[in-house]
Protein backbone atom coordinates (compact mmCIF):
# COMPACT_ATOMS: atom_id res chain seq x y z
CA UNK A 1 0.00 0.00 0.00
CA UNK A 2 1.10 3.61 -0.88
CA UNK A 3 0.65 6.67 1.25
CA UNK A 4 -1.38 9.46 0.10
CA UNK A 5 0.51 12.43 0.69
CA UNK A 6 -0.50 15.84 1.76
CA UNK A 7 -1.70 17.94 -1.02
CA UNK A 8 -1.72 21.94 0.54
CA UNK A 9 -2.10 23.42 -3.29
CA UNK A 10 -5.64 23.20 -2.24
CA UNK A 11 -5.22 26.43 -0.04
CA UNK A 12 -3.71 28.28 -2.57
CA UNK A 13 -6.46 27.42 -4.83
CA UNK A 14 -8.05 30.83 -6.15
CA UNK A 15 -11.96 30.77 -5.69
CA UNK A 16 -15.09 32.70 -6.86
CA UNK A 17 -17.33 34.68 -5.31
CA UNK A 18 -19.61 32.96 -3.43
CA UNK A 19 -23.37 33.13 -4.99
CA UNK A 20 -26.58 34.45 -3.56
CA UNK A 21 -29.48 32.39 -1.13
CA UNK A 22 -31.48 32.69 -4.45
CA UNK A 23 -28.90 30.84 -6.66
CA UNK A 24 -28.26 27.60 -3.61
CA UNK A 25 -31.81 27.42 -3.03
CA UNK A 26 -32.78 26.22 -6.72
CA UNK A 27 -29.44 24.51 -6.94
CA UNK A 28 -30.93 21.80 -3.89
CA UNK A 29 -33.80 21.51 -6.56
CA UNK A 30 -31.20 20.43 -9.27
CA UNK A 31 -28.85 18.75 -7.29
CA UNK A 32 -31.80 16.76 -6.47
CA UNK A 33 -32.87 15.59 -9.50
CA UNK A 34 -29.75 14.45 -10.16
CA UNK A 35 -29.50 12.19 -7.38
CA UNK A 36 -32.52 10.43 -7.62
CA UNK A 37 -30.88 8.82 -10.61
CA UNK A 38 -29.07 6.57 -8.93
CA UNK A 39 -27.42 7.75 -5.34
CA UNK A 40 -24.04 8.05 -6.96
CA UNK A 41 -21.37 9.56 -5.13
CA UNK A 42 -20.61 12.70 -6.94
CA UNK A 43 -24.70 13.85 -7.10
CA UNK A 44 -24.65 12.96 -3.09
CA UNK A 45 -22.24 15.29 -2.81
CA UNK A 46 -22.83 17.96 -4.67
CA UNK A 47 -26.91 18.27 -3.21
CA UNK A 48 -25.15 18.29 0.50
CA UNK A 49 -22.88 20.86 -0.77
CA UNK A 50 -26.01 22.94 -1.69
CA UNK A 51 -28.60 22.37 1.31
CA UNK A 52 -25.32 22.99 3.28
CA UNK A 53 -24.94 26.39 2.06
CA UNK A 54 -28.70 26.76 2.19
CA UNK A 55 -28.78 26.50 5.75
CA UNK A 56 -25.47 27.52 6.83
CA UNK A 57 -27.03 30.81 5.27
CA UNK A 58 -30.13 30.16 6.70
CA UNK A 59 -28.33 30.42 10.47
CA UNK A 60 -26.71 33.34 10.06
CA UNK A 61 -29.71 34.72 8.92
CA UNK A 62 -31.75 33.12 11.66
CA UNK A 63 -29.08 34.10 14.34
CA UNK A 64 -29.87 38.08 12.92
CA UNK A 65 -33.46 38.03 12.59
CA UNK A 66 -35.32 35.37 14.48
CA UNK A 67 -37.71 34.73 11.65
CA UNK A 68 -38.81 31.40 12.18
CA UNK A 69 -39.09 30.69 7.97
CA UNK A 70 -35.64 30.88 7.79
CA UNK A 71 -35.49 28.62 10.83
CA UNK A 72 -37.93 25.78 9.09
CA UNK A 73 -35.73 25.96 6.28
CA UNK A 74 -32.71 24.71 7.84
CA UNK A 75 -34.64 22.12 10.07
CA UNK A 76 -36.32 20.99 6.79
CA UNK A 77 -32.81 20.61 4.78
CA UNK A 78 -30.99 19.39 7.80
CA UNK A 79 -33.58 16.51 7.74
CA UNK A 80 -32.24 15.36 4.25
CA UNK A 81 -28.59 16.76 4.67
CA UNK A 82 -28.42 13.89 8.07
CA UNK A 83 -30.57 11.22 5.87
CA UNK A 84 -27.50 11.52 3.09
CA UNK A 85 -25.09 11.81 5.40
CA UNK A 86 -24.69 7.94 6.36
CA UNK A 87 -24.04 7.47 2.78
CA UNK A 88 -21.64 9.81 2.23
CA UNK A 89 -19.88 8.86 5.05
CA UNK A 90 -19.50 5.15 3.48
CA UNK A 91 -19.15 6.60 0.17
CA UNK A 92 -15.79 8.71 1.32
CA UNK A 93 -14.43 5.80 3.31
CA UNK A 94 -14.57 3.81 -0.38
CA UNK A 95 -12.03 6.82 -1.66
CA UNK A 96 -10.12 6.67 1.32
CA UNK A 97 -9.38 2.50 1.25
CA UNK A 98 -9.34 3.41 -2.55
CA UNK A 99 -6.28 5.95 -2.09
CA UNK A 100 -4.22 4.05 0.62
CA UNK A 101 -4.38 0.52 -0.57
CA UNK A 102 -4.22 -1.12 -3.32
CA UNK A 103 -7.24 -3.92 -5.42
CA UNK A 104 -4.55 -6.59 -4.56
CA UNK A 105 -4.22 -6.30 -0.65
CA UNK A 106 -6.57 -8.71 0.71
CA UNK A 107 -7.75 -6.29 3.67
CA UNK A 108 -8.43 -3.52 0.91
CA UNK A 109 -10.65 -5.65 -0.66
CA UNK A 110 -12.54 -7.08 2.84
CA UNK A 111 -13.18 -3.19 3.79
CA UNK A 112 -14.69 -2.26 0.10
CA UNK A 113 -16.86 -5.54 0.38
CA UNK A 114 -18.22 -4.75 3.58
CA UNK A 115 -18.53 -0.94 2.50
CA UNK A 116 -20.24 -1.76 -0.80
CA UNK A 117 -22.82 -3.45 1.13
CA UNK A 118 -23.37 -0.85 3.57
CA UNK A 119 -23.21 1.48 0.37
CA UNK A 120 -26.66 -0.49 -0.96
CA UNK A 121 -28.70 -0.05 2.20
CA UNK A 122 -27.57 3.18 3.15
CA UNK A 123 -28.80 4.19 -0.73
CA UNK A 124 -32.36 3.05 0.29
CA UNK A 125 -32.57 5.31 3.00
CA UNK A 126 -31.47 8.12 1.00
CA UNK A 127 -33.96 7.09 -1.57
CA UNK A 128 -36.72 7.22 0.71
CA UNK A 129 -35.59 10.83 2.06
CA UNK A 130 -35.49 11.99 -1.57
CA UNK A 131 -38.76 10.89 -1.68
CA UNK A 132 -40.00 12.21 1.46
CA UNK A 133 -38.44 15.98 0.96
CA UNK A 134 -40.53 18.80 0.22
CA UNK A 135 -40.09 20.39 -3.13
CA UNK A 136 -43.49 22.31 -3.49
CA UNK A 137 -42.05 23.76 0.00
CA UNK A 138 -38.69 24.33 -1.00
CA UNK A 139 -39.87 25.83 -3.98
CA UNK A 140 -41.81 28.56 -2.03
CA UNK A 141 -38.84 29.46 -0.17
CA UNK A 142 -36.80 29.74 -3.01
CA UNK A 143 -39.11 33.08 -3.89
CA UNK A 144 -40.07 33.96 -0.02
CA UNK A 145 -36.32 34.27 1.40
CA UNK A 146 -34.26 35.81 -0.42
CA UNK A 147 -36.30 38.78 -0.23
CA UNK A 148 -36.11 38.58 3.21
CA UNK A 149 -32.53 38.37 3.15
CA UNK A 150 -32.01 40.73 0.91
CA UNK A 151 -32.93 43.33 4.11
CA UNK A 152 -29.93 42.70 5.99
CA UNK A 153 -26.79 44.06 3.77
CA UNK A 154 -23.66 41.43 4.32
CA UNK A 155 -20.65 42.92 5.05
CA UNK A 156 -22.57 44.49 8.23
CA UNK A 157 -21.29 45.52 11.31
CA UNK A 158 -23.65 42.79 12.90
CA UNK A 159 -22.36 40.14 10.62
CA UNK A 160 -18.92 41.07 11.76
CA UNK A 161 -20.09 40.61 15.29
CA UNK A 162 -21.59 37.28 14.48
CA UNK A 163 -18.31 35.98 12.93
CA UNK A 164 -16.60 37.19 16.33
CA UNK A 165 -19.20 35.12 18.25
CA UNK A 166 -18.20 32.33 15.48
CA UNK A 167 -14.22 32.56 15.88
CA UNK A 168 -14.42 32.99 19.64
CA UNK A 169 -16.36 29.48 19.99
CA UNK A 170 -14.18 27.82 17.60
CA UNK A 171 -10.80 29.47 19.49
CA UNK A 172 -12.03 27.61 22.31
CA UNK A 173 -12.06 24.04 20.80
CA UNK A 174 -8.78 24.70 19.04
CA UNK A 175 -7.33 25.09 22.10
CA UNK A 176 -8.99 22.55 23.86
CA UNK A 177 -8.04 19.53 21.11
CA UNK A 178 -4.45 20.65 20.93
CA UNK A 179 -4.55 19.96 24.73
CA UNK A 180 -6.18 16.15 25.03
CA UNK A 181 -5.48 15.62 20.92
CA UNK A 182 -8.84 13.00 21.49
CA UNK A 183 -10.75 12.43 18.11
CA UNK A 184 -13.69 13.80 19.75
CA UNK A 185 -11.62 17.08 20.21
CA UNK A 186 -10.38 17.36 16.78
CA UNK A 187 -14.17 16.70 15.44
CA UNK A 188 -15.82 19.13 17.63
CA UNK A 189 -13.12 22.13 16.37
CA UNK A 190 -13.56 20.99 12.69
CA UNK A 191 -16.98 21.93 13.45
CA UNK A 192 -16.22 25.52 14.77
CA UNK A 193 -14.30 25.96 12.17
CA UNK A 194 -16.68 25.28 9.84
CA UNK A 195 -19.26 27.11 11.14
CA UNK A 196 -16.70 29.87 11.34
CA UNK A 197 -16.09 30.03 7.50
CA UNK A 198 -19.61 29.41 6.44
CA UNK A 199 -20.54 32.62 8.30
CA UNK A 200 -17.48 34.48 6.52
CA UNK A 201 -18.01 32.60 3.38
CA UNK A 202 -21.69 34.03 3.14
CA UNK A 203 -22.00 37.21 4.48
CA UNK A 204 -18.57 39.00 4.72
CA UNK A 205 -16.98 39.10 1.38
CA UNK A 206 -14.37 41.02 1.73
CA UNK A 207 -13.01 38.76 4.64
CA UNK A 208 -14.22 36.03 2.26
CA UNK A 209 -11.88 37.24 -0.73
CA UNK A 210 -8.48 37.09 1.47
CA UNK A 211 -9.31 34.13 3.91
CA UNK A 212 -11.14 31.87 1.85
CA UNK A 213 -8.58 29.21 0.81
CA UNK A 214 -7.29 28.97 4.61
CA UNK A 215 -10.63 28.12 6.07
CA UNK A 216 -11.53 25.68 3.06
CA UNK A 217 -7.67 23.91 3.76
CA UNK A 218 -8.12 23.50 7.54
CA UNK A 219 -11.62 22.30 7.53
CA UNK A 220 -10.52 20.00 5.00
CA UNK A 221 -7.46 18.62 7.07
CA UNK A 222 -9.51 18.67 10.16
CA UNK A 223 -11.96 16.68 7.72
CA UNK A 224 -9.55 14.23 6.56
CA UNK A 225 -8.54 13.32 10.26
CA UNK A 226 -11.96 12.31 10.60
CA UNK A 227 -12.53 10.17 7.82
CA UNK A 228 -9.21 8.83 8.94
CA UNK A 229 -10.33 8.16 12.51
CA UNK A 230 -13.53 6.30 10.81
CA UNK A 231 -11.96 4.19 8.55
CA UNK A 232 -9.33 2.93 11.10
CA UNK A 233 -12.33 2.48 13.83
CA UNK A 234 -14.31 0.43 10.52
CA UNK A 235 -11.44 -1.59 9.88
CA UNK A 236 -11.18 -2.75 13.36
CA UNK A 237 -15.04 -3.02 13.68
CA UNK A 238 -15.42 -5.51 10.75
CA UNK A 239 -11.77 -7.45 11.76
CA UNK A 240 -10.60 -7.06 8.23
CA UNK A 241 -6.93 -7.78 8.85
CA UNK A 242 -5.07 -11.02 7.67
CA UNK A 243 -3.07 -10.98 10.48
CA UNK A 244 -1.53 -8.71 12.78
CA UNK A 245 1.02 -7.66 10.63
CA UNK A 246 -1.39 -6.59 8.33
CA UNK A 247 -3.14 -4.92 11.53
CA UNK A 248 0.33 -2.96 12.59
CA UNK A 249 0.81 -1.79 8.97
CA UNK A 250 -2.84 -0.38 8.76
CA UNK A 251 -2.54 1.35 11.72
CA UNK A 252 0.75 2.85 10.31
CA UNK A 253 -0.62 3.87 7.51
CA UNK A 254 -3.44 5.37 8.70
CA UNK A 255 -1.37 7.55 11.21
CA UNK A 256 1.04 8.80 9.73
CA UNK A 257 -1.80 10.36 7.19
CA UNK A 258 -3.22 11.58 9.72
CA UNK A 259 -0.60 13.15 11.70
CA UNK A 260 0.59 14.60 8.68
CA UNK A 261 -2.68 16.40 8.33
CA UNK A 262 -2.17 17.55 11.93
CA UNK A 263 1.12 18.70 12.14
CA UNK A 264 0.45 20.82 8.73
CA UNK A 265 -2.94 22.29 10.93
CA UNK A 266 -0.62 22.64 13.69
CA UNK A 267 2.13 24.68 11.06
CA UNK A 268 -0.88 27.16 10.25
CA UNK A 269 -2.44 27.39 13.40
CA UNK A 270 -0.21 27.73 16.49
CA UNK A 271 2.08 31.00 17.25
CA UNK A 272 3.05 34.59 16.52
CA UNK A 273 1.94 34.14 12.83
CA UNK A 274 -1.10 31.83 13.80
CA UNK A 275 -4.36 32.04 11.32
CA UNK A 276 -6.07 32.51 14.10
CA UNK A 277 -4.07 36.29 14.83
CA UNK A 278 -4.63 36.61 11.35
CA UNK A 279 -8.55 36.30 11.29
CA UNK A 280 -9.13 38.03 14.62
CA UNK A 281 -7.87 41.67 13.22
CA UNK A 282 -10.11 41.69 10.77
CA UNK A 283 -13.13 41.75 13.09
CA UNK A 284 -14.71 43.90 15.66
CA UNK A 285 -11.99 44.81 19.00
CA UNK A 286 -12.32 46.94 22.19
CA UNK A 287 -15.19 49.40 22.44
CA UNK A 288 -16.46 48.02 18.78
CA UNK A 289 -17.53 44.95 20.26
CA UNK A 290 -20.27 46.84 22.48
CA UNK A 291 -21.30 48.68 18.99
CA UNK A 292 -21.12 45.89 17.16
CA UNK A 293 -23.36 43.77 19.77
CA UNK A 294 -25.81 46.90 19.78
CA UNK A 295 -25.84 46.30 15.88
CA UNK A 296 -26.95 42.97 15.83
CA UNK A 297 -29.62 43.22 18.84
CA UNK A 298 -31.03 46.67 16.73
CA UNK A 299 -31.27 44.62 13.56
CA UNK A 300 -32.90 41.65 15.35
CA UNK A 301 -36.04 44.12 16.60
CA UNK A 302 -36.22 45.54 13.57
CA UNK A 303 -37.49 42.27 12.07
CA UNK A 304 -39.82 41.58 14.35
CA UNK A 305 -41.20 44.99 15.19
CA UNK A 306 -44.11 46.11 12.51
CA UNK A 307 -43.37 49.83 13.78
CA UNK A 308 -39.26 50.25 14.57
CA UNK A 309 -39.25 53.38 13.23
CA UNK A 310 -41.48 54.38 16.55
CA UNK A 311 -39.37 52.45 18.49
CA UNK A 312 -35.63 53.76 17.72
CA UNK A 313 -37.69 57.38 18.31
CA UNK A 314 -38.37 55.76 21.72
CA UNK A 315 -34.77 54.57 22.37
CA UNK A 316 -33.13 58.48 21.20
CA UNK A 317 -35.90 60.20 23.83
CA UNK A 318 -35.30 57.16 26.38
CA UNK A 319 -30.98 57.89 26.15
CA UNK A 320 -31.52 62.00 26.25
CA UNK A 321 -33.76 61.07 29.14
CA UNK A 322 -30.89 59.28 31.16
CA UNK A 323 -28.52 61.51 30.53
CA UNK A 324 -30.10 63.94 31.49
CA UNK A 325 -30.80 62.14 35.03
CA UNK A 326 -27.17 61.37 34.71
CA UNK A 327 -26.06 64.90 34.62
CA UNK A 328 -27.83 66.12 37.30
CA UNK A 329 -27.06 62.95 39.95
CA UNK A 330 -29.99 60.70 39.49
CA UNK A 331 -28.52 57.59 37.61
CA UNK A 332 -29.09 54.16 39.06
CA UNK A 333 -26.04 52.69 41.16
CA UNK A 334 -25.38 49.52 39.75
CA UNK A 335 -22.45 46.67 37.98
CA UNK A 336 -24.92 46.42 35.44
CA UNK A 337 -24.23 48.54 32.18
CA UNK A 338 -27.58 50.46 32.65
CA UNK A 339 -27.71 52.41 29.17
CA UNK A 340 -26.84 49.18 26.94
CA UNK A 341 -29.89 47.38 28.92
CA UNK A 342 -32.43 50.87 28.87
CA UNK A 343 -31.56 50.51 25.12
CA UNK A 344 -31.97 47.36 24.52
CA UNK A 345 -35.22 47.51 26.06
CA UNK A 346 -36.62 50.73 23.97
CA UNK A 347 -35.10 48.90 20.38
CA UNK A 348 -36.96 46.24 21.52
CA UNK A 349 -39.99 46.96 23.61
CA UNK A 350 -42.57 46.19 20.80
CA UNK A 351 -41.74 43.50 19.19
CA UNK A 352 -44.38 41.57 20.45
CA UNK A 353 -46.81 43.40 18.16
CA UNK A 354 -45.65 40.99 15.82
CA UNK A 355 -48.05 38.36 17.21
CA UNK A 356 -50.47 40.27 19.18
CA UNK A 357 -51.45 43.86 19.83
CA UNK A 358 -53.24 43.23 23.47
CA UNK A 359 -50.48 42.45 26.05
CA UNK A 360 -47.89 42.70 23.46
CA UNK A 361 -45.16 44.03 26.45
CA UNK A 362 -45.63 40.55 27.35
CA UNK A 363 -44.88 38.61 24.55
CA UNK A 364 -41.90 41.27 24.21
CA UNK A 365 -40.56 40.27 27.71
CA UNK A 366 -40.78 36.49 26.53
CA UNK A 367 -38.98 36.98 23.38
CA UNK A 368 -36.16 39.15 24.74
CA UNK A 369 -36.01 36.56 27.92
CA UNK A 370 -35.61 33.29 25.35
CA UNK A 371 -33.10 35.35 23.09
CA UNK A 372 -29.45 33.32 22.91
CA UNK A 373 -27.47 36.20 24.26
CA UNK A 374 -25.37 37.69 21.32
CA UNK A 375 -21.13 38.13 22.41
CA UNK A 376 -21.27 41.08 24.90
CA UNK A 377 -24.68 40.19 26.13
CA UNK A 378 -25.03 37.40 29.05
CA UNK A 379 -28.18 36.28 30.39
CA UNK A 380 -28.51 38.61 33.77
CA UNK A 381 -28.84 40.94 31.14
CA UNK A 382 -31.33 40.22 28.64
CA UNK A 383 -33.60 39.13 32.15
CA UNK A 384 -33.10 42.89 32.99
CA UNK A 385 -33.70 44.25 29.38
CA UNK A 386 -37.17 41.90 29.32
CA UNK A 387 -38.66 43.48 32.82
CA UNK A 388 -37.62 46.72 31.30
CA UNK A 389 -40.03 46.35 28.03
CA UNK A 390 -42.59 44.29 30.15
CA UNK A 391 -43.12 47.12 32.11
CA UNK A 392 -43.36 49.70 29.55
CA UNK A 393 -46.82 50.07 29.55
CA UNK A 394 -49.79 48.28 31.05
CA UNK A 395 -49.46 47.62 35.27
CA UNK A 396 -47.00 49.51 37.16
CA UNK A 397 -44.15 47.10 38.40
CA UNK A 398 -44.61 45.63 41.62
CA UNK A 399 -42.98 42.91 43.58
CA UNK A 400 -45.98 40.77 43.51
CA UNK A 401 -45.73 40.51 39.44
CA UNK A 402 -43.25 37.35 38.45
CA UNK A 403 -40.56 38.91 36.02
CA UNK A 404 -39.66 41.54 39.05
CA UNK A 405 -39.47 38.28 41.86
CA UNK A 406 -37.11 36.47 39.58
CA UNK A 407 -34.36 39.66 39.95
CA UNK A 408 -32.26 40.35 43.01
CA UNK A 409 -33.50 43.32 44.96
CA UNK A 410 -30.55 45.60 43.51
CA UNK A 411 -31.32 44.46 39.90
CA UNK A 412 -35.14 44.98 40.58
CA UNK A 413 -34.36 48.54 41.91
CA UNK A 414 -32.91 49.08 38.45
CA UNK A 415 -35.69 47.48 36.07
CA UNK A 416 -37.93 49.54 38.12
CA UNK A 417 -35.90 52.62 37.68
CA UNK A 418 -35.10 51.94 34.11
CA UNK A 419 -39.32 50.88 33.13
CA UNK A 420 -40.27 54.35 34.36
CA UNK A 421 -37.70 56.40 32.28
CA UNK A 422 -38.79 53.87 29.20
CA UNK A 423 -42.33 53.99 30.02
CA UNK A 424 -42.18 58.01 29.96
CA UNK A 425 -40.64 58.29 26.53
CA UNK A 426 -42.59 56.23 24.71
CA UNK A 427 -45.74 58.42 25.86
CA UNK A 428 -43.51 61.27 24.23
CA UNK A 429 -44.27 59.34 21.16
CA UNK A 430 -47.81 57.64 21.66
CA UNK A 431 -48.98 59.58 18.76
CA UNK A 432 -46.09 57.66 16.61
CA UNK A 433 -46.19 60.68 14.19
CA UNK A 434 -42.21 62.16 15.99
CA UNK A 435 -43.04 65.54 16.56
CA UNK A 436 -41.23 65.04 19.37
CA UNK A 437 -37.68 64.86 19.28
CA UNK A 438 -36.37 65.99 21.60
CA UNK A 439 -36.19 66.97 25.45
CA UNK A 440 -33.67 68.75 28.03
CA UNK A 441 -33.86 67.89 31.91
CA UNK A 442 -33.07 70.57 34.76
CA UNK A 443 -32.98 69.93 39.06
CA UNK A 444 -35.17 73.19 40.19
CA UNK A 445 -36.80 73.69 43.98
CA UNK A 446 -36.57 70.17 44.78
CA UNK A 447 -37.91 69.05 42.16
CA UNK A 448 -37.32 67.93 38.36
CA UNK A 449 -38.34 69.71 34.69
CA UNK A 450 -38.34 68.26 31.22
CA UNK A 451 -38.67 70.78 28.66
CA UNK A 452 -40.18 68.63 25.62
CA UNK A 453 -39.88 70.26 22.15
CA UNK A 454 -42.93 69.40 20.13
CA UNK A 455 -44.55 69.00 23.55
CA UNK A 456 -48.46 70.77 23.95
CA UNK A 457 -50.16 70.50 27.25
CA UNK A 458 -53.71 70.55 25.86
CA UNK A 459 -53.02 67.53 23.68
CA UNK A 460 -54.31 63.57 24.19
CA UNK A 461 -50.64 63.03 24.36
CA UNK A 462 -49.59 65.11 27.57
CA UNK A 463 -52.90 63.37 29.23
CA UNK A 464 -50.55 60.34 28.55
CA UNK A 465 -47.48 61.79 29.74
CA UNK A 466 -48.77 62.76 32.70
CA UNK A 467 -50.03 59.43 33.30
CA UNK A 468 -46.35 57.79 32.41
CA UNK A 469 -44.29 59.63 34.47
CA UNK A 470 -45.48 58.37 37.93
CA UNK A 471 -43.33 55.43 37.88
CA UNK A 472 -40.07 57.81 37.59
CA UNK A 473 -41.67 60.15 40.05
CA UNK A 474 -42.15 57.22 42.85
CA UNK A 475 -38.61 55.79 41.89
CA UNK A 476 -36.97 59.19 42.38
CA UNK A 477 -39.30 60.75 45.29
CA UNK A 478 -38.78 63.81 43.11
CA UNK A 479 -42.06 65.62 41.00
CA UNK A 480 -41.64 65.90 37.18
CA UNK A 481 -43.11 69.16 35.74
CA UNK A 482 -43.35 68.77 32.36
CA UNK A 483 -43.34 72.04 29.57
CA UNK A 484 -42.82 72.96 26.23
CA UNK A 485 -38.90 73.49 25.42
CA UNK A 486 -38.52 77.13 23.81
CA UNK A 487 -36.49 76.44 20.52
CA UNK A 488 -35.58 79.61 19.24
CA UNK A 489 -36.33 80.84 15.94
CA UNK A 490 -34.40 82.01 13.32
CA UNK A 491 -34.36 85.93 13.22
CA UNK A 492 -36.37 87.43 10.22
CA UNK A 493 -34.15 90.05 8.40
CA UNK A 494 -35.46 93.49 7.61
CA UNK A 495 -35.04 94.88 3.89
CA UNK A 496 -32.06 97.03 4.92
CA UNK A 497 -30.20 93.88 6.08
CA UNK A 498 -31.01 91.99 2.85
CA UNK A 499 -29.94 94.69 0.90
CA UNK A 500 -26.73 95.19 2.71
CA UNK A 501 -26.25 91.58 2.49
CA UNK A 502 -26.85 91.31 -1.08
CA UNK A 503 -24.11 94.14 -1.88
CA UNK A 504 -21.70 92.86 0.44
């Protein structure tokens, strides 16, 4: 038998621009057709190749937007992606005895024997899932979703942030397989990886363009130890060794492929000039990752909120309102970042009108509560960002209420705090028509005044207003006196000054 050496002109490989959701979507339908003929290998391939990109796409998108269609999608192409994927597996282990043995070595030939067989049931299974998937379905996603993609530009600061989230999970099991080296390890980070560069490979193409060919050769090496590591564990399974000579000069074979494939990962992967140095400058460092996080949770409200223009209205009036408070002493005491989480909460306080317009804070707090926290974000506070938009509107926030027991008695002192300054500047908007825009705070006699521009006192909207600000009023023992801000006007010339103006 003959060792198949390591082939890195792969990486340096130049490759096109990846294609559009549109163009992978019918490309499923075609690669379909094509392997209903007769299972072969390179049809089985090249229809996994497509539904992958399909719903590698489909969870970035899904990770940005929460719109369940794009999360039926994947579900519904993972379904035939897994029922292919047992004969794939067998299919590749055929190349791989193919490529490191020889049609004369008797254990060769007992491996391919056993393998063919497996190849024919596996190949009914298939067949049935071929049968089984939903074209009519898939067809009607092929029109619906790439419109719906087509809202989020790629190249975005939140995709950025998403392939941060990406690289930082897959650091992590780089580091831990180069530790316990355990074929589970090495699996697990081909994985990351992969998930890594599908993320790049779709939605950040200028990243794309310079690491493309890196990704593609480590997820293939890392790909190649695993066949590896499946083959070997075959061979042993099915005893297909003359003797154990032949056993001892399998096993050689087999690793020193794949520790070649290793140590060249290793070679790219580990030091000063590490891919992984390489790939991290490119994305979002420092201050940008609390931007770029902001990004991301702003773009996922704006899917699901029928109104966001009212609602980033809500979240400019809800900041100028806490800074204000800020400027004069008032600001909550807390670890907690207070204006990421009071923002959070205006971006997203109505999303919930998605599914419902009665009780719709509710349904807000849910869906902000179930939310994977993005990088930046951790659970504590996405729990205080829910109570924030549940009590928006609706009952005032007491103890007895659920969403405020669940909090320490700190954090509830700041939902509380942060609900009423929320709670007060959406009124400012109730009308949803932004006349007002804007609003200055002032400490006078003990208590506090918010000069509104745009703001009328005989108007259904100040009945509101006056109703919204008790919440802030009780947290802050102070009154709020509430009056039209004086913006002053531009001063009218007189026909002397024109004229004088004119010659000059």
């Amino acid at each position: 038998m003959s060792l198949v050496p390591l082939l890195p002109a792969k990486s340096l490989a130049k490759t096109s621009p990846p294609l559009g959701f549109s163009h992978w979507l019918e490309r499923v339908l075609h690669e379909w057709e094509r392997a209903r003929v007769d299972l072969a290998a390179d049809p089985v391939h090249d229809l996994r190749v497509a539904l992958r990109r399909c719903r590698s796409m489909a969870d970035g998108l899904y990770a940005i937007s929460s719109d369940r269609s794009f999360k039926e999608m994947k579900k519904a192409g993972k379904r035939l992606f897994s029922a292919l994927g047992e004969l794939r597996d067998v299919q590749v282990m055929m190349e791989w005895v193919a490529k490191l043995g020889s049609k004369d070595d008797p254990e060769s030939k007992a491996v391919l024997d056993v393998l063919a067989q497996r190849e024919r049931e596996k190949k009914v299974l298939a067949a049935d899932a071929l049968t089984a998937f939903d074209v009519r379905q898939w067809r009607k996603w092929s029109k619906e979703l790439p419109r719906k993609a087509a809202r989020i530009k790629r190249g975005s600061l939140a995709f950025k942030h998403l392939a941060l989230e990406r690289w930082t999970e897959a650091y992590a099991l780089h580091r831990r397989a180069l530790h316990n080296r355990s074929q589970v390890a090495f699996h697990q980070l081909r994985i990351g990886i992969k998930r890594f560069r599908y993320i790049v490979e779709n939605f950040l193409p200028q990243q794309h363009e310079a690491w493309s060919a890196d990704l593609k050769e480590m997820q293939d090496l890392l790909g190649d130890v695993h066949d590896l590591d499946v083959l070997w564990a075959t061979a042993t399974q099915i005893n297909a060794f003359a003797n154990d000579e032949s056993r001892t000069r399998w096993q050689q074979i087999v690793r020193e492929a794949r520790e070649k494939r290793i140590a060249r990962y290793r070679e790219r992967m580990v030091g000063p000039a590490s891919l992984w140095r390489v790939w991290r400058k490119e994305l979002p460092s420092g201050d940008q990752v609390e931007v770029a996080s902001m990004a991301r949770f702003r773009l996922w409200a704006s899917f699901l909120d029928p109104d966001f223009a009212h609602s980033e209205r809500v979240a400019a009036l809800s900041t100028q309102l806490y800074e204000g408070l800020a400027q004069i002493g008032l600001q909550p005491k807390t670890e907690h970042d207070a204006r990421k989480i009071l923002l959070g909460a205006a971006l997203a306080h109505d999303i919930g009108r998605s599914k419902k317009e009665k009780g719709h804070h509710k349904v807000s707090y849910q869906w902000i509560r179930s939310m994977t926290p993005p990088l930046g974000w951790n659970v504590p506070d996405l729990q205080l960002t829910a109570v924030v938009a549940r009590f928006h509107r609706g009952a005032l926030p007491q103890t007895r209420h659920k969403a405020l027991r669940q909090l320490a008695t700190s954090d509830r002192k700041l939902a509380i705090y942060l609900a009423g300054v929320l709670r007060l500047a959406n009124s400012l908007d109730g009308r949803r028509d932004g006349q007002i825009d804007r609003l200055q705070l002032s400490a006078n006699d003990g208590c506090l005044q918010l000069s509104v521009a745009g703001y009328a006192p005989w108007t259904s909207t100040a009945e509101d207003v006056a109703a919204a600000r008790h919440v802030l009023e009780v947290v802050l023992h102070k009154p709020i006196m509430i009056k039209p801000l004086k913006v002053a006007q531009p001063r009218v010339r007189g026909p002397r000054e024109v004229a004088r103006a004119h010659v000059a």
